[in-house]
PDB file of N, CA and C in Angstrom:
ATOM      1  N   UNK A   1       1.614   5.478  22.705  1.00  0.00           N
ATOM      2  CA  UNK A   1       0.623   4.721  21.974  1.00  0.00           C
ATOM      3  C   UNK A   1       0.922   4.831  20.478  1.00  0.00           C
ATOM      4  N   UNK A   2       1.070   4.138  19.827  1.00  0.00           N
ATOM      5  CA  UNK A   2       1.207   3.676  18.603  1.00  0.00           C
ATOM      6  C   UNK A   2      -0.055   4.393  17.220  1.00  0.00           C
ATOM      7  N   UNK A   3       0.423   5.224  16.892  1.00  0.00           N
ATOM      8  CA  UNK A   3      -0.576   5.352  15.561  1.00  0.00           C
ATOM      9  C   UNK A   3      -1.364   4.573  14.769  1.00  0.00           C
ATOM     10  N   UNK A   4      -2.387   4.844  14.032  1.00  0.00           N
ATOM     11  CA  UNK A   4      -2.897   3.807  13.247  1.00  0.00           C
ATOM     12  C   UNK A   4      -2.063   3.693  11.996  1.00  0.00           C
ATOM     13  N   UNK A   5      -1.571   4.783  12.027  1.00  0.00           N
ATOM     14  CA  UNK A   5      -0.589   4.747  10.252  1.00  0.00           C
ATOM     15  C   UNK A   5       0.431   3.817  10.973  1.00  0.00           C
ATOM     16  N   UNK A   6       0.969   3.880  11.810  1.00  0.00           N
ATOM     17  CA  UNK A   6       2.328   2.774  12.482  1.00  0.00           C
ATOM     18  C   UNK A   6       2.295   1.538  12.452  1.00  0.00           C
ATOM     19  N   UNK A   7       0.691   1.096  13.142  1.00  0.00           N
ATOM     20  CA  UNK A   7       0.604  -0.053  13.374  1.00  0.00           C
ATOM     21  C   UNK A   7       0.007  -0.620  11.879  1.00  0.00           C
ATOM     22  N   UNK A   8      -0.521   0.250  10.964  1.00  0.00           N
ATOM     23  CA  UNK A   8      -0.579  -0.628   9.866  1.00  0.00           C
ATOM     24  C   UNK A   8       0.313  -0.789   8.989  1.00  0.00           C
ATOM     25  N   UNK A   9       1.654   0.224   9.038  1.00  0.00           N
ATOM     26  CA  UNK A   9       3.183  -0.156   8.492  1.00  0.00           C
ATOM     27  C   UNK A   9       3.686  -1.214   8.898  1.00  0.00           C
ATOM     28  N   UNK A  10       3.396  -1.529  10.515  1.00  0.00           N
ATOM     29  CA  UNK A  10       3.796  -2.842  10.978  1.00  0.00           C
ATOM     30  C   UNK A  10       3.339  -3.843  10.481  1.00  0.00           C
ATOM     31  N   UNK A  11       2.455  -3.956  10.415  1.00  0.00           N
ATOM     32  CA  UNK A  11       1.355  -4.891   9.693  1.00  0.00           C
ATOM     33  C   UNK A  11       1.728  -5.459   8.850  1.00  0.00           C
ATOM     34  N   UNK A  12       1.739  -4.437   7.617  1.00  0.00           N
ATOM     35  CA  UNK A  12       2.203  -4.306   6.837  1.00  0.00           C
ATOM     36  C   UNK A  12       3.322  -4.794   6.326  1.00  0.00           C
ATOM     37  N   UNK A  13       4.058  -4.915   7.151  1.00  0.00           N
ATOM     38  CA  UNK A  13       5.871  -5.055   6.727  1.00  0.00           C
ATOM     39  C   UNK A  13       5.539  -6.365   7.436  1.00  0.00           C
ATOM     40  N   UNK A  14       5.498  -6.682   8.281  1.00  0.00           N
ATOM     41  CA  UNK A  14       5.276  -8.504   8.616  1.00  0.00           C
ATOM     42  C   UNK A  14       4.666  -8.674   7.587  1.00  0.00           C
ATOM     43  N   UNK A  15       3.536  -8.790   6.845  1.00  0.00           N
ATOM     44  CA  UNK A  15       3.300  -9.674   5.966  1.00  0.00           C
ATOM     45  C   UNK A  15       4.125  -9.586   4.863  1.00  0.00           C
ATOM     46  N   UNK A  16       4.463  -8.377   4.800  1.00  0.00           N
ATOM     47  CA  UNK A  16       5.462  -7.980   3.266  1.00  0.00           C
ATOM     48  C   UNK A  16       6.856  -8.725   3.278  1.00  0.00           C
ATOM     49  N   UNK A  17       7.116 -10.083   4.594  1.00  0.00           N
ATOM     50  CA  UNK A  17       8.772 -10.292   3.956  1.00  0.00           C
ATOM     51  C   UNK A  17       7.666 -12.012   3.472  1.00  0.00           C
ATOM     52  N   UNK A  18       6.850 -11.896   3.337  1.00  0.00           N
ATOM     53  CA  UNK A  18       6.549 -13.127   2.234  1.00  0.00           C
ATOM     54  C   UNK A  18       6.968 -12.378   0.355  1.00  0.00           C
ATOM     55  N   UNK A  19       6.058 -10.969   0.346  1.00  0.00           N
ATOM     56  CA  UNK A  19       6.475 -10.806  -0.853  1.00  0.00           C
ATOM     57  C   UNK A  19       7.748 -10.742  -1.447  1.00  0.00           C
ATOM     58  N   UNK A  20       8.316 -11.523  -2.817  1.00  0.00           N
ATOM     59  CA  UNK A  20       9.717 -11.905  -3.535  1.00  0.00           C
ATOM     60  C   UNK A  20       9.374 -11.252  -4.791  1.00  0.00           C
ATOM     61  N   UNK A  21      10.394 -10.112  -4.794  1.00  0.00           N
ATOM     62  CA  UNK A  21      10.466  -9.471  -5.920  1.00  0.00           C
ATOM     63  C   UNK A  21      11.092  -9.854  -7.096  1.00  0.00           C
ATOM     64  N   UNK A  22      10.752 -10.227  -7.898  1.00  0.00           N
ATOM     65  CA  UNK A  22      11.787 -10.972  -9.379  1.00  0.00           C
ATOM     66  C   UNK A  22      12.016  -9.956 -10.106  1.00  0.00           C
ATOM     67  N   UNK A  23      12.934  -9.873 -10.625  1.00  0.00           N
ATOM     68  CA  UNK A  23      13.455  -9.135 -12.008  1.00  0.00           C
ATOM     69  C   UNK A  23      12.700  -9.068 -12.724  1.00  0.00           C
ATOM     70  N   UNK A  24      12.582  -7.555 -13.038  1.00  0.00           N
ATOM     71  CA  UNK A  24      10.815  -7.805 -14.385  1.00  0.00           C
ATOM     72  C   UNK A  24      11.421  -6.593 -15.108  1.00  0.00           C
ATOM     73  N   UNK A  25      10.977  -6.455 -16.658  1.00  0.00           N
ATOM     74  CA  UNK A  25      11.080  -5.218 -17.532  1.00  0.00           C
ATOM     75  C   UNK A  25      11.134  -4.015 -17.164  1.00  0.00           C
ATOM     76  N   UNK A  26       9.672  -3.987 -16.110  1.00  0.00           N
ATOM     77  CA  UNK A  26       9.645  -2.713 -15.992  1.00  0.00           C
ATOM     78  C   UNK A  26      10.380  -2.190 -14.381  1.00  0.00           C
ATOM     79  N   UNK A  27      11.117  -1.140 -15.297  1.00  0.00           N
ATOM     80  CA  UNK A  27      12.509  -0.976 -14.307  1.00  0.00           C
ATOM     81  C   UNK A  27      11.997   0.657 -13.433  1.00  0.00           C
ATOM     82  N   UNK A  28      11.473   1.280 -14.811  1.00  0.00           N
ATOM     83  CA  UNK A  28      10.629   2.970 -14.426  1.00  0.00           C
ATOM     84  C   UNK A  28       9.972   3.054 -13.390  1.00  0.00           C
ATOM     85  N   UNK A  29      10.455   3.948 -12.440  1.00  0.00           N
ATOM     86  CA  UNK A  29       9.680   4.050 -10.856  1.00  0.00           C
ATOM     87  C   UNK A  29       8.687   5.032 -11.696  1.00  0.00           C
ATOM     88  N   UNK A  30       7.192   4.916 -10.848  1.00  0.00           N
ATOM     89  CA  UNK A  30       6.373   5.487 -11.409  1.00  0.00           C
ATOM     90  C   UNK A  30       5.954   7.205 -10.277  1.00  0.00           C
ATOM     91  N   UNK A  31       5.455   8.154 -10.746  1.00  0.00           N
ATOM     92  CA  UNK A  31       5.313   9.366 -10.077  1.00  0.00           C
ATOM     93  C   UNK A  31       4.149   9.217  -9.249  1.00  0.00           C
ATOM     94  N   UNK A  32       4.214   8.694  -8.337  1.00  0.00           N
ATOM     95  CA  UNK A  32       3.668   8.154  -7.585  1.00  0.00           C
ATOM     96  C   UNK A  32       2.300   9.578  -7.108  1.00  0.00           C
ATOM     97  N   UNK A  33       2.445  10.860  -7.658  1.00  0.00           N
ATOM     98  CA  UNK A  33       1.763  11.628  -7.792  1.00  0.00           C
ATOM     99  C   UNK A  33       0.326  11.870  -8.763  1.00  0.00           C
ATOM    100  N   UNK A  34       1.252  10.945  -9.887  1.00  0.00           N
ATOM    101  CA  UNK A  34       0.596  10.896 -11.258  1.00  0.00           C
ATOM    102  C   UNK A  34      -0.934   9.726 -11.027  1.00  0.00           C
ATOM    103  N   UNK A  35      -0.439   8.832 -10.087  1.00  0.00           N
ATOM    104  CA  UNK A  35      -1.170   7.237  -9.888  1.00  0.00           C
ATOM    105  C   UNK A  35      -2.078   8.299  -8.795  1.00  0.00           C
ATOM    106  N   UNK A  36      -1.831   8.229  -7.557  1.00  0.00           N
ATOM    107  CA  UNK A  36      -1.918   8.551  -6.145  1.00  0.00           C
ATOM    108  C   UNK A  36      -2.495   9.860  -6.041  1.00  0.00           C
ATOM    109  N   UNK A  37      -2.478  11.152  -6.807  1.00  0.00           N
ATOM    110  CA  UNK A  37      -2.416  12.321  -6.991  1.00  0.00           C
ATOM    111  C   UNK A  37      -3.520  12.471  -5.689  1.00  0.00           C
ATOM    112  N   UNK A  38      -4.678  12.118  -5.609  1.00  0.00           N
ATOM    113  CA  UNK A  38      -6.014  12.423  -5.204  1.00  0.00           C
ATOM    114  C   UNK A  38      -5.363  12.301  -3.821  1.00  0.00           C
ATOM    115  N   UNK A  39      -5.051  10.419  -3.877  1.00  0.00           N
ATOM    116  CA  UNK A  39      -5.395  10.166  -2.517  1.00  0.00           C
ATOM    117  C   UNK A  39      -4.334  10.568  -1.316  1.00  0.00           C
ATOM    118  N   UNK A  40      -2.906  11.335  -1.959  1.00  0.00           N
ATOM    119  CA  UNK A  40      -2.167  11.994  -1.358  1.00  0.00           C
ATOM    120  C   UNK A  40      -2.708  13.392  -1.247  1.00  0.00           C
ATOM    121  N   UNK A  41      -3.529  14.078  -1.878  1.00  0.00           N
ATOM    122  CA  UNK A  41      -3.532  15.498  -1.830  1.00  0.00           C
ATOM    123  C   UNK A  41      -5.114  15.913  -0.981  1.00  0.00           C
ATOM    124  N   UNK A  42      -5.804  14.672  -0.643  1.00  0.00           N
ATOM    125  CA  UNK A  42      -6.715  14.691   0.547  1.00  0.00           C
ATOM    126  C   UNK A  42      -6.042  13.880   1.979  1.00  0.00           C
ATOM    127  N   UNK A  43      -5.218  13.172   1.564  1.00  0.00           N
ATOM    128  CA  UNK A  43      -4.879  12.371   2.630  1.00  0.00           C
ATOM    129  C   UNK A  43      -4.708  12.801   4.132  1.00  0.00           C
ATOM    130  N   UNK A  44      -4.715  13.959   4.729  1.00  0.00           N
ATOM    131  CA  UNK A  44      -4.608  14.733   5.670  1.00  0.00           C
ATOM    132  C   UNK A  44      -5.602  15.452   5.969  1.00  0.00           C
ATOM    133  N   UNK A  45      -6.519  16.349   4.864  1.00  0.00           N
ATOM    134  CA  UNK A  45      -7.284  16.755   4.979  1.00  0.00           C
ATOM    135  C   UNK A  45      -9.114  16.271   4.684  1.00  0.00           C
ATOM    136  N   UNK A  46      -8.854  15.456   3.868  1.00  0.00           N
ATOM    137  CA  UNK A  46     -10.464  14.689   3.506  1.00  0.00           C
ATOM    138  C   UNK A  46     -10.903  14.030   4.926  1.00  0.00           C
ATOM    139  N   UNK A  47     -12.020  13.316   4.392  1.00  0.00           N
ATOM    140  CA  UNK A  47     -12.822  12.172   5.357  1.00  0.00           C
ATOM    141  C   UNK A  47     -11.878  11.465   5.864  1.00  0.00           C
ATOM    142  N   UNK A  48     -12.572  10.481   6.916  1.00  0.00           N
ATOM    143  CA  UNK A  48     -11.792   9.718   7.403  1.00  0.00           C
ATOM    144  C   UNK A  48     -11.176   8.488   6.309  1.00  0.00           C
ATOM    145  N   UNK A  49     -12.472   8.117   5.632  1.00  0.00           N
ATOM    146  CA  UNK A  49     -12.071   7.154   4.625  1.00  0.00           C
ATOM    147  C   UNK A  49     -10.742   7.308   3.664  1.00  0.00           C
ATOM    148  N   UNK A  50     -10.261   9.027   3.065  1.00  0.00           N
ATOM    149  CA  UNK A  50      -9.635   9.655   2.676  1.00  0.00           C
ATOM    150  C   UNK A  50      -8.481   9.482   3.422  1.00  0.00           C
ATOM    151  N   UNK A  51      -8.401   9.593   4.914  1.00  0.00           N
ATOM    152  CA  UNK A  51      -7.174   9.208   5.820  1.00  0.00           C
ATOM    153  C   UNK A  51      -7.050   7.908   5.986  1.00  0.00           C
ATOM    154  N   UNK A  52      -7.748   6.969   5.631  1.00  0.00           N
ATOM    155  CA  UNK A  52      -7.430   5.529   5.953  1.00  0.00           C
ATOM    156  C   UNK A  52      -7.302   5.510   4.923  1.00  0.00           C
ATOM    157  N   UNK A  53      -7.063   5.807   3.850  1.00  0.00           N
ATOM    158  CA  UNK A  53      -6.454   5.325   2.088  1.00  0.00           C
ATOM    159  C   UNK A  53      -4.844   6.350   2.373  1.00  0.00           C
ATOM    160  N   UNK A  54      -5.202   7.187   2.263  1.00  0.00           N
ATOM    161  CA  UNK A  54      -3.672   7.457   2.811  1.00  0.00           C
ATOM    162  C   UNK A  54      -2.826   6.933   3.431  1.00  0.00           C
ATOM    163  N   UNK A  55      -3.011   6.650   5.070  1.00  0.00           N
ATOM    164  CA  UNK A  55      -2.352   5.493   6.086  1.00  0.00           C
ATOM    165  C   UNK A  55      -2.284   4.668   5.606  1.00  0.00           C
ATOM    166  N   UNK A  56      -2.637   3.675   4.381  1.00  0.00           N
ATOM    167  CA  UNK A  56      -2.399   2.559   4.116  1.00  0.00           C
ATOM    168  C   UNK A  56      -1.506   2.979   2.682  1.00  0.00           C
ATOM    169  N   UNK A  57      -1.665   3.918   2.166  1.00  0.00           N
ATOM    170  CA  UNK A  57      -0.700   4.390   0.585  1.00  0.00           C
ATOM    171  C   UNK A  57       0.431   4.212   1.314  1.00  0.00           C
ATOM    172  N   UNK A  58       0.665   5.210   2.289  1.00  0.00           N
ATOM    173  CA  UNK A  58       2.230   5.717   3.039  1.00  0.00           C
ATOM    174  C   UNK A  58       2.531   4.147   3.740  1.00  0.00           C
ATOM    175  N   UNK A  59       1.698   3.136   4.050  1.00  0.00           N
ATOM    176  CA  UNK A  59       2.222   2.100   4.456  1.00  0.00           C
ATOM    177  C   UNK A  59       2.773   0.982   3.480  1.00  0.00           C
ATOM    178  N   UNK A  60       1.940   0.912   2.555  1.00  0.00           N
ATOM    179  CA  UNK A  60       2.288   0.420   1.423  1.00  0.00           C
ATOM    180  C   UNK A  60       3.782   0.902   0.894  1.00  0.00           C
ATOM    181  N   UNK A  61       4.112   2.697   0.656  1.00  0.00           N
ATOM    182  CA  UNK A  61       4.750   2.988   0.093  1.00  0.00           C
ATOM    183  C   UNK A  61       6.733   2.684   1.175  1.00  0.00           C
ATOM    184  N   UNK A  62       6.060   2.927   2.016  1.00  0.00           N
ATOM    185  CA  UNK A  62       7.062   2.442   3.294  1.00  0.00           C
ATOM    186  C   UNK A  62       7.901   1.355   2.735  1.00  0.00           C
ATOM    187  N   UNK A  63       6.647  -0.069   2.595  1.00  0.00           N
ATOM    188  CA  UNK A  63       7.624  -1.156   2.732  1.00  0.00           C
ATOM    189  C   UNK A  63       7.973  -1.522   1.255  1.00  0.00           C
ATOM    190  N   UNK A  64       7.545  -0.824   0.135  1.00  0.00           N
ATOM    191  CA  UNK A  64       8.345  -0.994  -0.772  1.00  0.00           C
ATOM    192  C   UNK A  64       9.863  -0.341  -0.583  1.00  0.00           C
ATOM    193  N   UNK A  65       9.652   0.842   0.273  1.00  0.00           N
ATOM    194  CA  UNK A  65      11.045   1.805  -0.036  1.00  0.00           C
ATOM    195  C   UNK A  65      12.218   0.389   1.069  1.00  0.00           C
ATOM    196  N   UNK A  66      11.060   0.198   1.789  1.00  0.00           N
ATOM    197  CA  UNK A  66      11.911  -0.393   2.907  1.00  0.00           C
ATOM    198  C   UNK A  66      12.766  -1.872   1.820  1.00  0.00           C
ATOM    199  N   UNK A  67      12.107  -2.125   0.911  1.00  0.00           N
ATOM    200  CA  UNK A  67      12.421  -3.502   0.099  1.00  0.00           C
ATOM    201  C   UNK A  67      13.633  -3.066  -0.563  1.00  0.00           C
ATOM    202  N   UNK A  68      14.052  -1.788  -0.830  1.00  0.00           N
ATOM    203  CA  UNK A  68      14.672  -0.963  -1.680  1.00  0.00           C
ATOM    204  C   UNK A  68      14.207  -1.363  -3.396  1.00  0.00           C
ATOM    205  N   UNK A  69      13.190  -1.307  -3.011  1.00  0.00           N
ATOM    206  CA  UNK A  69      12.615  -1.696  -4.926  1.00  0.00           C
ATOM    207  C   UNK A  69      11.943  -0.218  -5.017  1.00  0.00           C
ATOM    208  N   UNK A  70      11.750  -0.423  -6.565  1.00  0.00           N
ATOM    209  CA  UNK A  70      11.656   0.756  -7.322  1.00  0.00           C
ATOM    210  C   UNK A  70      10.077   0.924  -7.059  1.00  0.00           C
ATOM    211  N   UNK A  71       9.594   2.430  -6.815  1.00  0.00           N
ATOM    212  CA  UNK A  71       7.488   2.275  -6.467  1.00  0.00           C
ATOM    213  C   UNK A  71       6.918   2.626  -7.685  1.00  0.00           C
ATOM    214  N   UNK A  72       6.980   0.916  -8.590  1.00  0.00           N
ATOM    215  CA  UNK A  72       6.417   0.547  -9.206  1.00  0.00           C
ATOM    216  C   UNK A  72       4.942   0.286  -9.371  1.00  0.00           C
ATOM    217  N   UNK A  73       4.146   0.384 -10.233  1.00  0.00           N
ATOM    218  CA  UNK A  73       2.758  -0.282  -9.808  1.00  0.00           C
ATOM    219  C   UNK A  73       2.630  -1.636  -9.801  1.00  0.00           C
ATOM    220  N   UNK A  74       3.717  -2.380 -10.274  1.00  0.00           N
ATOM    221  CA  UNK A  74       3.437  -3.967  -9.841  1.00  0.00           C
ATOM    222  C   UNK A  74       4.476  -4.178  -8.507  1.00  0.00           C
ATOM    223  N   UNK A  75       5.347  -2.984  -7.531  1.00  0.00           N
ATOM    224  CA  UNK A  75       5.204  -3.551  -6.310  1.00  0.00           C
ATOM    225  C   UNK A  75       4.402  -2.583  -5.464  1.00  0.00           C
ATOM    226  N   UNK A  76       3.422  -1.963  -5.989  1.00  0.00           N
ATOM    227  CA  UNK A  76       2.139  -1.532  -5.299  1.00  0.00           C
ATOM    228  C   UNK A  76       1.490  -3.094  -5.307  1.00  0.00           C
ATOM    229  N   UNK A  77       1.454  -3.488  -6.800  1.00  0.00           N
ATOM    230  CA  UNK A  77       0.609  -4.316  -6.368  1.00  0.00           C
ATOM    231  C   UNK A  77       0.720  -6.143  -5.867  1.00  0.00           C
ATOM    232  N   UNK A  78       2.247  -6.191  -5.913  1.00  0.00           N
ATOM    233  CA  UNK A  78       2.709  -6.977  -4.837  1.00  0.00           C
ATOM    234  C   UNK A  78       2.656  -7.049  -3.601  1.00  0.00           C
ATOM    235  N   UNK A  79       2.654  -5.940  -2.849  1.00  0.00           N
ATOM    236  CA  UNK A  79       2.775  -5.461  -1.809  1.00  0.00           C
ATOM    237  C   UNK A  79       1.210  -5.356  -0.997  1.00  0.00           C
ATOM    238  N   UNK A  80       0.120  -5.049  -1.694  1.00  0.00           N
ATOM    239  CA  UNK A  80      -1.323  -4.919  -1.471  1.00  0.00           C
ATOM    240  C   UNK A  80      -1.699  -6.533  -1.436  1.00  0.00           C
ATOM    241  N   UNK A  81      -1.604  -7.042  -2.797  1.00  0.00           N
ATOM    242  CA  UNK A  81      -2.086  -8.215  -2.933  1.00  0.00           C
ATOM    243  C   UNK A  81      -1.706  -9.476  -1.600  1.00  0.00           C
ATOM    244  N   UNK A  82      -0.260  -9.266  -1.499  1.00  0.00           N
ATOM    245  CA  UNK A  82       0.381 -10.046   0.016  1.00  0.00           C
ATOM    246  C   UNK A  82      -0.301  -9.567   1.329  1.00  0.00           C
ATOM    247  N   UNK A  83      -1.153  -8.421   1.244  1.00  0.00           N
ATOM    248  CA  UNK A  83      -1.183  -7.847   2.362  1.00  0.00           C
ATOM    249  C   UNK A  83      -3.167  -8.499   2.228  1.00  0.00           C
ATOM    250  N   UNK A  84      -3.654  -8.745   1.130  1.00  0.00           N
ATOM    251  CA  UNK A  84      -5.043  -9.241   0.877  1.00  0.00           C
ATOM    252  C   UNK A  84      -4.935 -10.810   1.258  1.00  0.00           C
ATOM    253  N   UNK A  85      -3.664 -11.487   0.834  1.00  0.00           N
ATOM    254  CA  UNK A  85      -4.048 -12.928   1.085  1.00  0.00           C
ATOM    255  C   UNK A  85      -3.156 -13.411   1.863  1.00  0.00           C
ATOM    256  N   UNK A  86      -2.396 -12.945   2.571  1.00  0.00           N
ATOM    257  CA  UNK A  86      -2.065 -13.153   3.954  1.00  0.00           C
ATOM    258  C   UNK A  86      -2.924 -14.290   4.603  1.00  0.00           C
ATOM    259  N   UNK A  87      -2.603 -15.182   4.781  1.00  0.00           N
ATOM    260  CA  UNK A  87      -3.403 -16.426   5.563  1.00  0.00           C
ATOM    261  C   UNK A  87      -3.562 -15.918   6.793  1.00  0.00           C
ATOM    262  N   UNK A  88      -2.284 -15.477   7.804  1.00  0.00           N
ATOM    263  CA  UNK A  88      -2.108 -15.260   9.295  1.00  0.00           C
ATOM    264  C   UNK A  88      -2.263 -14.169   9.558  1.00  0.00           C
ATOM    265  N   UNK A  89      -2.919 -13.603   8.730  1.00  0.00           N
ATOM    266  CA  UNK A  89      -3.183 -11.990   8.970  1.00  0.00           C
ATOM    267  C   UNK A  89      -4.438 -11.763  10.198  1.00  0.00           C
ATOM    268  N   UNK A  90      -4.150 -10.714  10.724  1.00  0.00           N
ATOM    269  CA  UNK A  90      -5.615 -10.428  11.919  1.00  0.00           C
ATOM    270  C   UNK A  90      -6.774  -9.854  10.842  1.00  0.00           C
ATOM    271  N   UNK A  91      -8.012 -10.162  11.357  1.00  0.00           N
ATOM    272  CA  UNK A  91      -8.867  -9.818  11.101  1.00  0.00           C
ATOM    273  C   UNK A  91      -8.886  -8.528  10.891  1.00  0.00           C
ATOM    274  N   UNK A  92      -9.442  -8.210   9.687  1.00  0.00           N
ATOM    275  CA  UNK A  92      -9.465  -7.081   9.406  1.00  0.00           C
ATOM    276  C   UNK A  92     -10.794  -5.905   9.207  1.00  0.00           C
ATOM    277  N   UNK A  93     -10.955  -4.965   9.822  1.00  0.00           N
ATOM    278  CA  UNK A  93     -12.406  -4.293   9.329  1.00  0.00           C
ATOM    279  C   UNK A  93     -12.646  -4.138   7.791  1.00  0.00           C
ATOM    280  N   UNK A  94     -13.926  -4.039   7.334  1.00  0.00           N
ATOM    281  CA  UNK A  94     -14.131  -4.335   5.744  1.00  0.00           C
ATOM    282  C   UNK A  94     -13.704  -3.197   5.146  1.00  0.00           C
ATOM    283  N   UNK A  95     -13.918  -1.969   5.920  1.00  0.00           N
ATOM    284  CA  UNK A  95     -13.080  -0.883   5.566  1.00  0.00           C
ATOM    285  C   UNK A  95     -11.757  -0.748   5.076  1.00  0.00           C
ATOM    286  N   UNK A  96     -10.956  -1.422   5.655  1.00  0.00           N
ATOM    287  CA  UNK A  96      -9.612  -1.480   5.936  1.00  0.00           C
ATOM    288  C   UNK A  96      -9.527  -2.468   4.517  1.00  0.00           C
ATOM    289  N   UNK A  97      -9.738  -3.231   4.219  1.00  0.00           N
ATOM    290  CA  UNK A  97     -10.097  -4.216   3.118  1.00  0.00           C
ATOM    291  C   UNK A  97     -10.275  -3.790   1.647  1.00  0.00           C
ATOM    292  N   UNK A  98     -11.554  -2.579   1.547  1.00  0.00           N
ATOM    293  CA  UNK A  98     -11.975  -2.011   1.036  1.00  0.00           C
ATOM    294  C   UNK A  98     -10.988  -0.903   0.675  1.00  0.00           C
ATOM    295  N   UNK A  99     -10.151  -0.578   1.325  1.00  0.00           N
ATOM    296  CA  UNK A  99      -9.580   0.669   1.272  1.00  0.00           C
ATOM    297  C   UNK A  99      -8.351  -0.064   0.315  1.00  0.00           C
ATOM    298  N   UNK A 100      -7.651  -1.559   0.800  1.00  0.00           N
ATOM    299  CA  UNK A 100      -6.854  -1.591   0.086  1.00  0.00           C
ATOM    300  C   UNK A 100      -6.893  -2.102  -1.585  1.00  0.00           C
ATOM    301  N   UNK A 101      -8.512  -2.816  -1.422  1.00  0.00           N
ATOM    302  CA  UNK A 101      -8.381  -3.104  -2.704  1.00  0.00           C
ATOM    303  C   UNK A 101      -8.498  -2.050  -3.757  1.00  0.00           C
ATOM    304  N   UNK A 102      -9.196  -0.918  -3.009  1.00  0.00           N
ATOM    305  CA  UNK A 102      -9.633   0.370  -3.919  1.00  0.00           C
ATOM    306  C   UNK A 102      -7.929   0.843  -4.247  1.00  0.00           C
ATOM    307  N   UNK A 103      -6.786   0.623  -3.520  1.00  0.00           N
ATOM    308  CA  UNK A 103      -5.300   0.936  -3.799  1.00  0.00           C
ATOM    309  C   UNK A 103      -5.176   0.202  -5.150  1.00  0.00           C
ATOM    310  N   UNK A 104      -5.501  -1.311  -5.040  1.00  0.00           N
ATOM    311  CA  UNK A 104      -5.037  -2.272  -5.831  1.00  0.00           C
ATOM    312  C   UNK A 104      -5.496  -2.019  -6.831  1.00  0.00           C
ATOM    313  N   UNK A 105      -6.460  -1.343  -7.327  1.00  0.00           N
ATOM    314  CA  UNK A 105      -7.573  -1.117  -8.582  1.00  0.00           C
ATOM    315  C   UNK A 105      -6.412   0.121  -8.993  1.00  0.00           C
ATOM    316  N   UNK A 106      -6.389   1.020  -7.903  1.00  0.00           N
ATOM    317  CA  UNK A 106      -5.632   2.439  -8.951  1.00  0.00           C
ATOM    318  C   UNK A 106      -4.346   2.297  -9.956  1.00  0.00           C
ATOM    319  N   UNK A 107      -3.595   1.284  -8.637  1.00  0.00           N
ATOM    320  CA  UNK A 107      -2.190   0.452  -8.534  1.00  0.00           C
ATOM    321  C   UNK A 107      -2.056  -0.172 -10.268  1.00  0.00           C
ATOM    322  N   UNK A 108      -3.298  -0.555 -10.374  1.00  0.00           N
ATOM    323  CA  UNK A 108      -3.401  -2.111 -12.041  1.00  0.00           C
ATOM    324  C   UNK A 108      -3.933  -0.906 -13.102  1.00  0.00           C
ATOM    325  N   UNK A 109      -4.281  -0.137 -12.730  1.00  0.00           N
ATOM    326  CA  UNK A 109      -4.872   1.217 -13.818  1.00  0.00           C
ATOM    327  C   UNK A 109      -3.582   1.936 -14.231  1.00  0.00           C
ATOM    328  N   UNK A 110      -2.628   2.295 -13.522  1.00  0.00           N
ATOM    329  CA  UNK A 110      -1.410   3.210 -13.140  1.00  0.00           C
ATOM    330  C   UNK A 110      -0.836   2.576 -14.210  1.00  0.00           C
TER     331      UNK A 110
END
């Protein structure tokens, strides 16, 4: 049986070969500790909400590595945003929704 962190990498990565990465300035991979710090260092141990922001960081962070682009905060937030307006996407719980836009907010702060 398939994990929830799996099946939302899958997810994930189907919608992610719409996102097209262009050549942009910023070249600096960011410390993905520095942005993320919290929601990696509960991600295992916090609430559930805490583990569903995690499962979706590590999914997020997946299909950038998988893009071989640099984990930037604008392909955090390429990568989130494709995964928000996805036309053919399954329905999603508001949670799940919620969880990523709360990524996308840290992602545009970072």
């Amino acid at each position: 049986m398939e994990s929830f962190a799996e099946a939302l990498t899958a997810g994930l990565q189907e919608e992610a070969k719409e996102v097209r990465f262009a050549p942009s300035k910023e070249t600096t991979p960011i410390q993905t500790e520095d942005i993320f710090g919290v929601i990696i260092k509960h991600g295992l141990t916090g609430s559930e909400y805490q583990k569903l922001l995690f499962a979706i960081f590590t999914a997020v962070s997946d299909v950038i590595r998988e893009q071989k682009q640099p984990p930037t905060p604008t392909a955090y937030f390429a990568v989130l945003m494709t995964s928000l307006s996805t036309e053919n996407r399954k329905a999603r719980e508001e949670k799940v929704v919620a969880a990523q836009v709360y990524l996308l907010q840290i992602a545009m702060n970072g």
